[in-house]
Structure formats: structure tokens, C-alpha cells
Protein backbone atom coordinates (compact mmCIF):
# COMPACT_ATOMS: atom_id res chain seq x y z
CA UNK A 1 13.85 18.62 -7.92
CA UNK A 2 14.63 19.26 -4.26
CA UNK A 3 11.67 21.29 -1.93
CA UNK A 4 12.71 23.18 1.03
CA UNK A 5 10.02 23.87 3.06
CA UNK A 6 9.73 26.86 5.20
CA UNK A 7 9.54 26.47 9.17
CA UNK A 8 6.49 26.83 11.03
CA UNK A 9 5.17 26.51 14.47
CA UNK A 10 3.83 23.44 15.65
CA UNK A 11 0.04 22.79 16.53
CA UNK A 12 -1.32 19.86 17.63
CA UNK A 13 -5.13 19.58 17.85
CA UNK A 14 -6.04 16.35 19.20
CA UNK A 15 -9.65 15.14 17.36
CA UNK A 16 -12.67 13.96 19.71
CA UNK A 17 -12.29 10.50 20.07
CA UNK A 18 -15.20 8.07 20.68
CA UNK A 19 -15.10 5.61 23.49
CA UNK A 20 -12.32 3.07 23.09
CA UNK A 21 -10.64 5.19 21.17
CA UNK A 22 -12.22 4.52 17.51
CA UNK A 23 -13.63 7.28 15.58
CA UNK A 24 -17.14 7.16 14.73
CA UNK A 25 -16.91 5.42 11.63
CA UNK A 26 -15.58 2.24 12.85
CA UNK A 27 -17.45 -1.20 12.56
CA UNK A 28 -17.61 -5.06 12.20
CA UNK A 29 -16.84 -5.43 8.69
CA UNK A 30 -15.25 -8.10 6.60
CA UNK A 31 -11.37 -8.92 5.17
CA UNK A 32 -9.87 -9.11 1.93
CA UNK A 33 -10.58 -12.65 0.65
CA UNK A 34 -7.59 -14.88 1.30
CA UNK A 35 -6.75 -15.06 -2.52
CA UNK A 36 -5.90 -11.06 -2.28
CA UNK A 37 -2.51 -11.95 -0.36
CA UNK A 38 -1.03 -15.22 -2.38
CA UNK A 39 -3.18 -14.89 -5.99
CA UNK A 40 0.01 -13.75 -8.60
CA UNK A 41 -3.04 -12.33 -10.82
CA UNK A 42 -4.29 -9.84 -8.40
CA UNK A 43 -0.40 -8.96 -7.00
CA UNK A 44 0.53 -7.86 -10.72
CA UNK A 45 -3.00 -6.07 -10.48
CA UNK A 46 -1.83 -4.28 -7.59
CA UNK A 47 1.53 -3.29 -9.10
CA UNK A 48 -0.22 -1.79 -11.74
CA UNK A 49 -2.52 -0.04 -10.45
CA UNK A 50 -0.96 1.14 -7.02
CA UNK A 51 2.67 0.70 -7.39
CA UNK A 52 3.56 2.02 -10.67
CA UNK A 53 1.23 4.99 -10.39
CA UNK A 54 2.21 6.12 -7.25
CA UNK A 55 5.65 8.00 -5.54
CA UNK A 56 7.78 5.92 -3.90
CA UNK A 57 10.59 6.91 -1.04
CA UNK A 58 13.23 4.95 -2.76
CA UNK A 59 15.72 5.77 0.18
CA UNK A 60 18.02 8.49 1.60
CA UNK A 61 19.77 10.85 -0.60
CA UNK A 62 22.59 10.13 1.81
CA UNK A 63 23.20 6.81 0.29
CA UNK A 64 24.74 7.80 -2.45
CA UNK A 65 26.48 10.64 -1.26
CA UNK A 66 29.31 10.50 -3.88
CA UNK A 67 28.85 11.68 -7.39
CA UNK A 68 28.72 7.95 -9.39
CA UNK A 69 27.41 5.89 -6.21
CA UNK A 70 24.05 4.10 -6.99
CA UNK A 71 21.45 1.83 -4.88
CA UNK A 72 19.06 -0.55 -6.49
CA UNK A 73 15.47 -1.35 -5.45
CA UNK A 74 13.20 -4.05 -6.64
CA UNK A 75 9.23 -4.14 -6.96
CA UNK A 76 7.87 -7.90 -8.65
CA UNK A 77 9.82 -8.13 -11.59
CA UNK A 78 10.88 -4.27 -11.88
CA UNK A 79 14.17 -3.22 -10.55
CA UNK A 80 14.73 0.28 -10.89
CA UNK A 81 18.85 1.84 -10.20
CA UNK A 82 19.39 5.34 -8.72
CA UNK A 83 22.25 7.21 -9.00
CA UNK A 84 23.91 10.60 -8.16
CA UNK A 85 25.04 12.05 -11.27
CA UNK A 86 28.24 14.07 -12.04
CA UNK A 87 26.08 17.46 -11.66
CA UNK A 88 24.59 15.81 -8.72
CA UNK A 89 21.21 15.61 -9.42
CA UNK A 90 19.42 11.88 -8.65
CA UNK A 91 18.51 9.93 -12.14
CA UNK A 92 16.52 6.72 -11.83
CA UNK A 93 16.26 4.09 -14.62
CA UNK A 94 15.08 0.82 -15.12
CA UNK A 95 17.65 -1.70 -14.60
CA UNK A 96 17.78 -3.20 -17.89
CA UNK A 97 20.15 -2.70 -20.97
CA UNK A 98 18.34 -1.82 -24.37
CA UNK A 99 20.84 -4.31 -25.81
CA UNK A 100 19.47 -7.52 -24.87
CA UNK A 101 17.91 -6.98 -21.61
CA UNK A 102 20.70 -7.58 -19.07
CA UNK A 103 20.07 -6.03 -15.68
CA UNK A 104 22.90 -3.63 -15.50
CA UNK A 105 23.90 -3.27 -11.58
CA UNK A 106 23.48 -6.68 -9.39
CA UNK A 107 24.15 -5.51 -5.98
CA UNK A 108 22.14 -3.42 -3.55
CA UNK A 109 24.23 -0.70 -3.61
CA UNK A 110 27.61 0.84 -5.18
CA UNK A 111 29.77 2.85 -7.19
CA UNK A 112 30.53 3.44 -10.91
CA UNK A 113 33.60 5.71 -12.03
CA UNK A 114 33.70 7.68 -15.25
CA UNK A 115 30.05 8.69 -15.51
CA UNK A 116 29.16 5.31 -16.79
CA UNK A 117 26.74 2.31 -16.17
CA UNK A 118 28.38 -0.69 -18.08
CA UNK A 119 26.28 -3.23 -18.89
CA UNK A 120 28.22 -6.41 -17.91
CA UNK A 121 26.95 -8.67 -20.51
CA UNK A 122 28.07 -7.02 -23.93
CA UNK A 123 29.66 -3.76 -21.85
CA UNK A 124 27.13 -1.57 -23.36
CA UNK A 125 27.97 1.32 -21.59
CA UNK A 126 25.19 3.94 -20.19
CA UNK A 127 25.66 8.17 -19.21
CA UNK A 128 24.57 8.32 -15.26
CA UNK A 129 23.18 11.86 -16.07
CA UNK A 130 20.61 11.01 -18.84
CA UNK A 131 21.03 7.62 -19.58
CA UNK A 132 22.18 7.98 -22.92
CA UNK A 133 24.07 4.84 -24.62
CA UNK A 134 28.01 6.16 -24.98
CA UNK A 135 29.54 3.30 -25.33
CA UNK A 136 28.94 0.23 -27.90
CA UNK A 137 32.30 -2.01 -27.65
CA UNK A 138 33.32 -2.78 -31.44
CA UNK A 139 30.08 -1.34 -33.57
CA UNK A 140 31.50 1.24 -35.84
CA UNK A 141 29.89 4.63 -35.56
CA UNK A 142 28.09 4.22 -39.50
CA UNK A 143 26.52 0.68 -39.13
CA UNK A 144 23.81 1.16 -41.43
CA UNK A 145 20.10 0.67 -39.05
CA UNK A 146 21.94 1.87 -35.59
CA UNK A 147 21.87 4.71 -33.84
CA UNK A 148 22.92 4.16 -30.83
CA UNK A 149 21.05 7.23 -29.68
CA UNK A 150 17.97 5.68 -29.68
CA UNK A 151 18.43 3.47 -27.11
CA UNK A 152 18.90 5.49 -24.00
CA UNK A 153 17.92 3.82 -20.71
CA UNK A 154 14.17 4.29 -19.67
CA UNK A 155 14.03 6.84 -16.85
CA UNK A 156 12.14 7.46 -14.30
CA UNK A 157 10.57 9.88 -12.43
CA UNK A 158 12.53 11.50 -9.41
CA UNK A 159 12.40 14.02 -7.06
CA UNK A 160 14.33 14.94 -3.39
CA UNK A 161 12.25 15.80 -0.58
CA UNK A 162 13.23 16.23 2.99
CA UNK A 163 16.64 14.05 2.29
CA UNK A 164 14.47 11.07 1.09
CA UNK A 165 14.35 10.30 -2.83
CA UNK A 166 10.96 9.91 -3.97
CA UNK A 167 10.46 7.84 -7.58
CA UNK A 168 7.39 7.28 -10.10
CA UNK A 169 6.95 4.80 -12.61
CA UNK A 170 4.02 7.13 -14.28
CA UNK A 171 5.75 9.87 -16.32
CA UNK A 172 2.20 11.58 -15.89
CA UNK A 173 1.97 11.82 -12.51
CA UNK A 174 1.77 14.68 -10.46
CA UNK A 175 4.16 16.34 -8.57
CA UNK A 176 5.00 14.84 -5.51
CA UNK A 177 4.51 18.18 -3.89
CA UNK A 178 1.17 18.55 -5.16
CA UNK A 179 0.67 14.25 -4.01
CA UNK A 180 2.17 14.50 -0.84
CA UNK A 181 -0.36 17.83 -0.50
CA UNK A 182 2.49 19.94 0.62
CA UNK A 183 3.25 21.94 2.22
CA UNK A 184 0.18 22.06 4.88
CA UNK A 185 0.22 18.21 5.39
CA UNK A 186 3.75 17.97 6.66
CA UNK A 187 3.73 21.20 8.96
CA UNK A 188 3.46 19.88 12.36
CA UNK A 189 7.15 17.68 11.33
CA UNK A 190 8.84 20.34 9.73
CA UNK A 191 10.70 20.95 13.02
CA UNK A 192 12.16 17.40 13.09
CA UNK A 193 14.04 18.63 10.07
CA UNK A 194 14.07 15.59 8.25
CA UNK A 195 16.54 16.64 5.72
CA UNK A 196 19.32 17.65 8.02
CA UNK A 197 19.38 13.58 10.19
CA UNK A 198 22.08 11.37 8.93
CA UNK A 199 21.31 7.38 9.30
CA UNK A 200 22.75 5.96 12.38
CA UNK A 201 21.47 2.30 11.54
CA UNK A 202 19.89 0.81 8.88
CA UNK A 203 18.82 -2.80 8.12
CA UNK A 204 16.95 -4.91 5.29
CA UNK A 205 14.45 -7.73 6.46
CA UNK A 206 13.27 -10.81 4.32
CA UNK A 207 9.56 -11.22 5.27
CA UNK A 208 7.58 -14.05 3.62
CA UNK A 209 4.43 -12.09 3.29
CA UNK A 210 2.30 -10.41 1.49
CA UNK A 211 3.19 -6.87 1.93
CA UNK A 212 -0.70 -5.56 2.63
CA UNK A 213 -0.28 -8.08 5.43
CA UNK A 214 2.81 -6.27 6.97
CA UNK A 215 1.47 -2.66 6.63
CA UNK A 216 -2.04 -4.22 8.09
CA UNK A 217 0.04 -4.93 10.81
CA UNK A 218 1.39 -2.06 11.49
CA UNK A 219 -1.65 0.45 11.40
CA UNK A 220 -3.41 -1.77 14.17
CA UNK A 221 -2.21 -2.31 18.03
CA UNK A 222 -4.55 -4.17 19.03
CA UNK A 223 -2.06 -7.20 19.09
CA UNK A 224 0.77 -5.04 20.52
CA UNK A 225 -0.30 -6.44 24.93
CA UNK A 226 0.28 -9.89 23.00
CA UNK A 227 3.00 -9.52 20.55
CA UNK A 228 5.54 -6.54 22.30
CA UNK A 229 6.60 -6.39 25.82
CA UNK A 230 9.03 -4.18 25.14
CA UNK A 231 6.66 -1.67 23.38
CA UNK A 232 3.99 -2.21 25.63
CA UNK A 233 5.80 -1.54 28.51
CA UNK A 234 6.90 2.04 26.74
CA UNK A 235 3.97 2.88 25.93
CA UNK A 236 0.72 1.03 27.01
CA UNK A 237 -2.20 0.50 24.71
CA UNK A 238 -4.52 1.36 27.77
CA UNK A 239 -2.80 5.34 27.88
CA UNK A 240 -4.65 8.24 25.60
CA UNK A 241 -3.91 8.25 22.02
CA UNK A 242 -4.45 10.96 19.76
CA UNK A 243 -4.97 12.24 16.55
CA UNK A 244 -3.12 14.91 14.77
CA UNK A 245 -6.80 16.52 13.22
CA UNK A 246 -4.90 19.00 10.31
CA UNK A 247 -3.39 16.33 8.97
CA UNK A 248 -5.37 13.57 9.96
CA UNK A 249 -8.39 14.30 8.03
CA UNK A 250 -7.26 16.58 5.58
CA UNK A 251 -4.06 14.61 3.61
CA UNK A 252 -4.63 12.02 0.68
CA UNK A 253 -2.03 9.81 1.02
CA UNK A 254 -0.48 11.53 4.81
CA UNK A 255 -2.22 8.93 6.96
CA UNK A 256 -3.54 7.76 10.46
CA UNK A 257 -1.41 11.14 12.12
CA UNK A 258 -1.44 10.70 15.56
CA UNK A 259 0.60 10.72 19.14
CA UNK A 260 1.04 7.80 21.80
CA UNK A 261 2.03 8.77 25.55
CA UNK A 262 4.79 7.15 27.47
CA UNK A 263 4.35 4.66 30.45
CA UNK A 264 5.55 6.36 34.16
CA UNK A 265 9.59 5.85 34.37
CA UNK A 266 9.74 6.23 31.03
CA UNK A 267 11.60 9.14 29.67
CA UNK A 268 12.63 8.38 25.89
CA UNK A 269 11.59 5.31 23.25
CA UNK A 270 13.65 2.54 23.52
CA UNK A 271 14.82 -0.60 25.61
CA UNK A 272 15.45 1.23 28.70
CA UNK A 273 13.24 4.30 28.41
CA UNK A 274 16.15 6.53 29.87
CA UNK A 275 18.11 9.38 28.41
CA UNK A 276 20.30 8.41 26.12
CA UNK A 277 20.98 11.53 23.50
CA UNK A 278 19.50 15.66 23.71
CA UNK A 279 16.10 16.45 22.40
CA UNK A 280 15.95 17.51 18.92
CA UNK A 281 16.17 20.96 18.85
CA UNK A 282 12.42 22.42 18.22
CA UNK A 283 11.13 19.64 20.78
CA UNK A 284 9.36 20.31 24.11
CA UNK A 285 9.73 18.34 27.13
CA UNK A 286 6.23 17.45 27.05
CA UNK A 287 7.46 16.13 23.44
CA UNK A 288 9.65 13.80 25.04
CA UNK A 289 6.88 12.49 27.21
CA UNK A 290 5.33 11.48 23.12
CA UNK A 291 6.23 9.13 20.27
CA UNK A 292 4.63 10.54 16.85
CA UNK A 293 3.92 8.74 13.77
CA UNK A 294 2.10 8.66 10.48
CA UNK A 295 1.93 6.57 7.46
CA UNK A 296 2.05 7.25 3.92
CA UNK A 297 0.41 5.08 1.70
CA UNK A 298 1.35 2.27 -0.20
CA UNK A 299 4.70 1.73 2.11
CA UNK A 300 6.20 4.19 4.61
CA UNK A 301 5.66 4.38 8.40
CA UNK A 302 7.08 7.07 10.53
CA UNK A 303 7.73 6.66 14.15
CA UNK A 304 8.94 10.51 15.54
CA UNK A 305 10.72 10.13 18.83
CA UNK A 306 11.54 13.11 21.03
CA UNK A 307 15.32 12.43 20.12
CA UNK A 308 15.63 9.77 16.43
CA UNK A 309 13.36 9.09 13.79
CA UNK A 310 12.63 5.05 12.77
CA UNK A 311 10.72 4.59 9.45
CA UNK A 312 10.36 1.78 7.24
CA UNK A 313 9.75 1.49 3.41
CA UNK A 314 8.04 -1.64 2.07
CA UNK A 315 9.21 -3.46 -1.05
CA UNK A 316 6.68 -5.78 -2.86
CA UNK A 317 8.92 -8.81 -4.32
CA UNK A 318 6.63 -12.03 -4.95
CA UNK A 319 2.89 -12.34 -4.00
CA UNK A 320 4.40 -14.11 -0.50
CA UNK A 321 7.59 -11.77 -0.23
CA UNK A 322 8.57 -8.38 0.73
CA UNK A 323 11.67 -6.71 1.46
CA UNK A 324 11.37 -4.25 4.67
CA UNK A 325 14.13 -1.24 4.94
CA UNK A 326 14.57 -0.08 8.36
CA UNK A 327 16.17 3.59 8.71
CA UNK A 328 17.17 5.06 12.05
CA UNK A 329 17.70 8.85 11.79
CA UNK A 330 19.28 10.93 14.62
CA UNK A 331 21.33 14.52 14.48
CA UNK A 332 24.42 14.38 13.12
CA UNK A 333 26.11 15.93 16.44
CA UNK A 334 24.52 12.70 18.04
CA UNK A 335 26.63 10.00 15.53
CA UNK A 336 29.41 12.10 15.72
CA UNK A 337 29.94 12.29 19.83
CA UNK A 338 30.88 9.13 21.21
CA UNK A 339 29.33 9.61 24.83
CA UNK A 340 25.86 9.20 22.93
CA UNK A 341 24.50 5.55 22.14
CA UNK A 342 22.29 4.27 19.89
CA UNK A 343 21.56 0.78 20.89
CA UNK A 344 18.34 1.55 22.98
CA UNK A 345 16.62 2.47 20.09
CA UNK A 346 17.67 0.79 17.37
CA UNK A 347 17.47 -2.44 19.54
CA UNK A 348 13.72 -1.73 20.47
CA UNK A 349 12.71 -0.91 17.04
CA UNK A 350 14.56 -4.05 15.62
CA UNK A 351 13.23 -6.41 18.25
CA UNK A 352 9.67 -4.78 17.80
CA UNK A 353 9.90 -5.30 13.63
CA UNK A 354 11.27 -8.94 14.10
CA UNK A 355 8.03 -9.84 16.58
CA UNK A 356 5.78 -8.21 13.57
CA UNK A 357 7.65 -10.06 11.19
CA UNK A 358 6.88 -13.29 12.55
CA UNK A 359 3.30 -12.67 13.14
CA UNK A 360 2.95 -11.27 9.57
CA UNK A 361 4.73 -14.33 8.17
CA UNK A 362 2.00 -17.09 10.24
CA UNK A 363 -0.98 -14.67 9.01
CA UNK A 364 0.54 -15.32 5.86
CA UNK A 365 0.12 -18.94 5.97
CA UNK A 366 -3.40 -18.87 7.41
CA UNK A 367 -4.36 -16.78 4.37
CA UNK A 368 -3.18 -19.45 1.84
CA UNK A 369 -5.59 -22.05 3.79
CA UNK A 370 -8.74 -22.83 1.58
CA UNK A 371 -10.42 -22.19 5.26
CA UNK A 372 -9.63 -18.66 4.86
CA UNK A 373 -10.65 -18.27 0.91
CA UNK A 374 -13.71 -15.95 2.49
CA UNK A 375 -11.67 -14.04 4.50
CA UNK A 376 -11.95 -13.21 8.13
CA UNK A 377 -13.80 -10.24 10.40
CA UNK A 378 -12.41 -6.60 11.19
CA UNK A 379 -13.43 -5.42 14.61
CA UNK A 380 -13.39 -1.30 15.33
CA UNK A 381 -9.85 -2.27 17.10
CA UNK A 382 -8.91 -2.30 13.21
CA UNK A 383 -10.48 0.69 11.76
CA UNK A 384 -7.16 1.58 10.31
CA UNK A 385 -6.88 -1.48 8.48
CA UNK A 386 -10.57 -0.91 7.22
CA UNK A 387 -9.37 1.97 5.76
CA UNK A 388 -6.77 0.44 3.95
CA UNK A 389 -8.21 -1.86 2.75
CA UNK A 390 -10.70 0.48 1.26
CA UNK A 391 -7.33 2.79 -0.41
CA UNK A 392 -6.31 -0.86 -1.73
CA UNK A 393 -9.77 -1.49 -3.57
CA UNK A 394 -10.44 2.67 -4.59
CA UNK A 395 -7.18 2.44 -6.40
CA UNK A 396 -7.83 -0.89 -8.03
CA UNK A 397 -11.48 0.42 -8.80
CA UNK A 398 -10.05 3.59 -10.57
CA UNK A 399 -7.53 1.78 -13.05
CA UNK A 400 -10.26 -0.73 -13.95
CA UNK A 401 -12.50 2.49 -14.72
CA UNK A 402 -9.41 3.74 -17.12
């Protein structure tokens, strides 16, 4: 199912902020206990309970633009295959054949001709469109005990939103429209037109951490004056931030809304802060002097520039490994003029990631020391991280209650 959202004006009402910058609720508290980022017991717990009950952005529809074309994603032991079908709807499966378990498609990405997954053990062959088994390689039709229409592929659930596909392991789920709480949530970004950006760059990372530990890292910047010149120097952590309130307080899953300021000289995000590409089209100048962002919980983060869009989706491998996707979105008049660049920002944003990567990956060993077993101290610098950490444990509190 694909949503199209009507436009609407933009309002931004910043909420009161306490001194510092912290909202009122912010406090000394404790960690997760070291175990919660290495422990294989309590990373399947969080799979369950989280991962396979929530919607996912799987990736842009624009990946598989071609009827047959197909991209693969992995979570633990899971790996799931989406592909365009021949009426061009998006079908997700699991990546297994009902014959004896082969994963079907090795490779990140790619194509398959004829309508047909083949298995490439036995050649068990697979419909794109509803995963129905078509082909069985020498099994007559009337062996006795076989029907080979029993054994479709297990799907999945998928919808298209804003040019991202969105997938749930729970066939119970509700609709992402209804998760998402749309369409008030995602008013104030409807005129980034999200559907109509093409991908101008887009890179996989390799992190060896726990992937709590990477979006931790994100949702705090209190380590951004030590970690990121080049971000700090764009936009200071001493200049106002705010808080986008109607979506701020108001969405389930839509968090942490908000609005940094640039530093003086500079006029756009990236390495050089100058103009490199047009406003998007809705923008204000006094947009351009802003860098929005939310997050949506368990593993998207937006960053909104005045002129591209950089997200990434997290992808929960091993209790010590995720996979990071980078996407960097811009107007398709942009990739398609070559007086415009893209290097500023996909440069700052890939220097930026690599700097978090690193410090994720030695938080990651410090959490596996029996000197960290309890844990350490949040500050209010990481209220956003306190709040996480209390979606983490209110998720894994509700399954255990089922």
C-alpha cells in the first residue's frame, strides 16, 4: 500500500526549554547494565520483542526500480528479500526455501528475470508476486503427499510510504499509517517531499557494536566539541536548539523533533558551509540558516538540510555487530545538472558517521569489561538516551506481560 499525503503549511513551535537546554524531566540516572550490549540472550530478547513487532524502513523504493530487481536485508539470523513484482507492487519474504532451507538470494541486491526466485540449491523456483512455489525441477505433478502449493514462501508485511519501503515481521500489526501516527506527525516535512528525492549517494558501514550503542550515540551531542570538528564548526553545540512541540510530544515512535542553527559564514550543511545546490522548493531562507532532524524508533535518523536529506537505517546483525545504511537524498534536477556537486555533503555526513563509528565501536569494548557489568551514569546532557533506554525496557516489559 502506498500513502500520499496531502500538503500542508509548515509550523514550527519551538517548546520552552529549561536552562542548558534539557527539558524538565531530565536527571542523573543510571545505564543499561553492560550485559544489555554483548549478552546473545537478551539481543534475541530484543529481536523479539522490538524488532519483529515493529515497521521497519527496509530502504528506497528506488532500489529496485525495475519490475524483478530485489535487495536483501538481514536482522540476527533473519534475512528477509524484497522485490518489485511484475504488477509492481513490493513483496517481502523470508529468505529461505521451504525445500530444505536454502537462503534463496546471496547478494545485497539484484535482479531475477521471468517472475521467478530460484532457489540455487535444488532450483526450487518461487512467483515474485505471491511467493507461490512454480517450479519443482523433476517431481511429477501427482506425487502422492505433495502439493507443491503448500509451500509458498513466508511473506511479510509491506507497505510504501514517502518512497521508503516499510516491512513487519508481525502479520498483526497495525498499519504503519496508524504506527507512524499519520498524517499529523509528519506535517511539518511534508514539504521536503520525501517521495519525489532520488539517492545521490549511498553507503553501507560495518560497525562492531551493539546497535543501542550507535543510536545512543546519535540522540546525544554532548560529545560532538570532542568527537566532530567539522560538525561543530557548522553548527555549534553552544547556539539555540529547538524542539519541534506538535510532533515532539505528541508522536509514539516520531522522536526527539527538533532544529539546530548554523555557525556565522555558514550558509548550507556540509564541509564548506557554502552554496552548493538551490533550496528545496517549499524552504525559506531562514530554513537554510537550519538543519532539521528526528528519529524514529528502533533505527532511523533524519537529518533535513535546507537543500538534501541524510538518514540512516540501523541493522542489528550479532550482539557486537550492526550494519549502518547511509542514504543521501537531493532533487532529481540537482543529480541530473552537472554544475551542482554533491561532495560537501556527502563528505561531511560520511566523515561525521565514521568519527561516531569509532567511538561507538571503543564504547563497545568498555561495555564487555566486567568493570562495566553495573553500568555507568546518564547526566541531563543525555536525556535523549534516558528516554531510550526507557522505549528499550517498555517494549521488553510489554512482551514479557504477553
Amino acid at each position: 500500500m502506498t500513502y500520499s499525503l496531502v500538503n500542508a503549511s509548515f509550523k514550527e513551535e519551538p517548546m520552552k526549554l529549561v536552562e542548558g537546554g534539557w527539558p524538565a524531566e531530565a536527571m542523573v540516572g543510571p545505564t543499561l547494565p553492560g550485559s544489555h550490549y554483548y549478552d546473545s540472550a537478551h539481543f534475541q530478547r530484543e529481536l523479539d520483542a522490538i524488532w519483529f513487532k515493529t515497521w521497519l524502513c527496509a530502504g528506497r523504493l528506488e532500489e529496485i526500480p525495475h519490475r524483478g530487481d530485489y535487495f536483501t536485508r538481514e536482522i540476527g539470523k533473519e534475512s528477509v528479500l524484497c522485490v518489485r513484482g511484475q504488477n509492481d507492487e513490493v513483496h517481502t519474504y523470508y529468505n529461505v526455501c521451504r525445500h530444505r532451507g536454502s537462503r534463496i538470494c546471496g547478494d545485497d541486491q539484484g535482479h531475477v528475470s521471468q517472475g521467478v526466485l530460484f532457489c540455487p540449491y535444488h532450483s526450487w523456483g518461487y512467483s515474485i508476486d505471491n511467493g507461490e512455489l512454480v517450479k519443482t525441477p523433476n517431481i511429477p505433478d501427482d506425487l502422492e503427499g505433495f502439493d507443491r502449493y503448500q509451500y509458498p514462501l513466508f511473506g511479510i508485511k509491506t507497505e510504501v510510504w514517502q518512497g521508503f519501503v516499510w516491512i513487519n515481521f508481525d502479520a498483526s500489526a497495525p498499519s504503519l499509517a496508524n504506527w507512524l501516527g499519520l498524517p499529523d506527525t509528519f506535517v511539518p516535512y511534508l514539504r521536503y517531499h520525501l517521495d519525489e528525492l532520488k539517492t545521490g549517494a549511498q553507503k553501507t558501514y560495518s560497525i562492531e557494536a551493539n546497535w543501542k550503542l550507535i543510536m545512543e550515540n546519535a540522540l546525544e551531542c554532548y560529545h560532538c566539541s570532542t568527537i566532530h570538528p567539522e560538525l561543530s564548526r557548522c553548527t555549534p553545540p553552544t547556539l539555540p536548539r529547538y524542539w519541534l512541540h506538535e510532533v515532539a510530544k505528541e508522536s509514539r515512535v516520531l522522536k526527539h523533533a527538533g532544529a539546530m542553527e548554523l555557525a556565522a559564514g555558514f550558509e548550507r550543511v556540509g564541509i564548506t558551509g557554502e552554496v552548493q545546490r538551490p533550496l528545496f522548493r517549499e524552504l525559506t531562507t531562514d530554513d537554510s540558516r537550519r538543519i532539521f532532524y528526528f528519529f524514529i524508533y528502533p533505527h532511523v535518523f533524519f537529518a533535513m538540510a535546507s537543500d538534501y536529506v541524510f538518514l540512516f537505517t540501523l541493522w542489528p546483525t550479532r550482539p557486537n555487530h550492526t550494519v549502518t545504511r547511509g542514504y543521501w537524498l537531493f532533487e532529481d534536477e540537482v543529480l541530473q545538472n552537472p554544475l551542482y556537486s554533491i561532495s560537501d555533503a556527502v563528505d561531511f555526513w560520511d566523515k561525521t558517521n565514521q568519527q561516531d563509528w569509532v567511538a561507538s565501536e571503543l564504547v563497545q569494548k568498555g561495555n564487555e569489561s566486567k568493570a562495566y557489568d553495573n553500568g555507568g551514569v546518564l547526566i541531563p546532557n543525555d536525556w535523549r538516551v534516558a528516554k531510550f533506554i526507557r522505549y528499550i525496557q517498555d517494549q521488553l516489559e510489554t512482551t514479557s506481560e504477553d
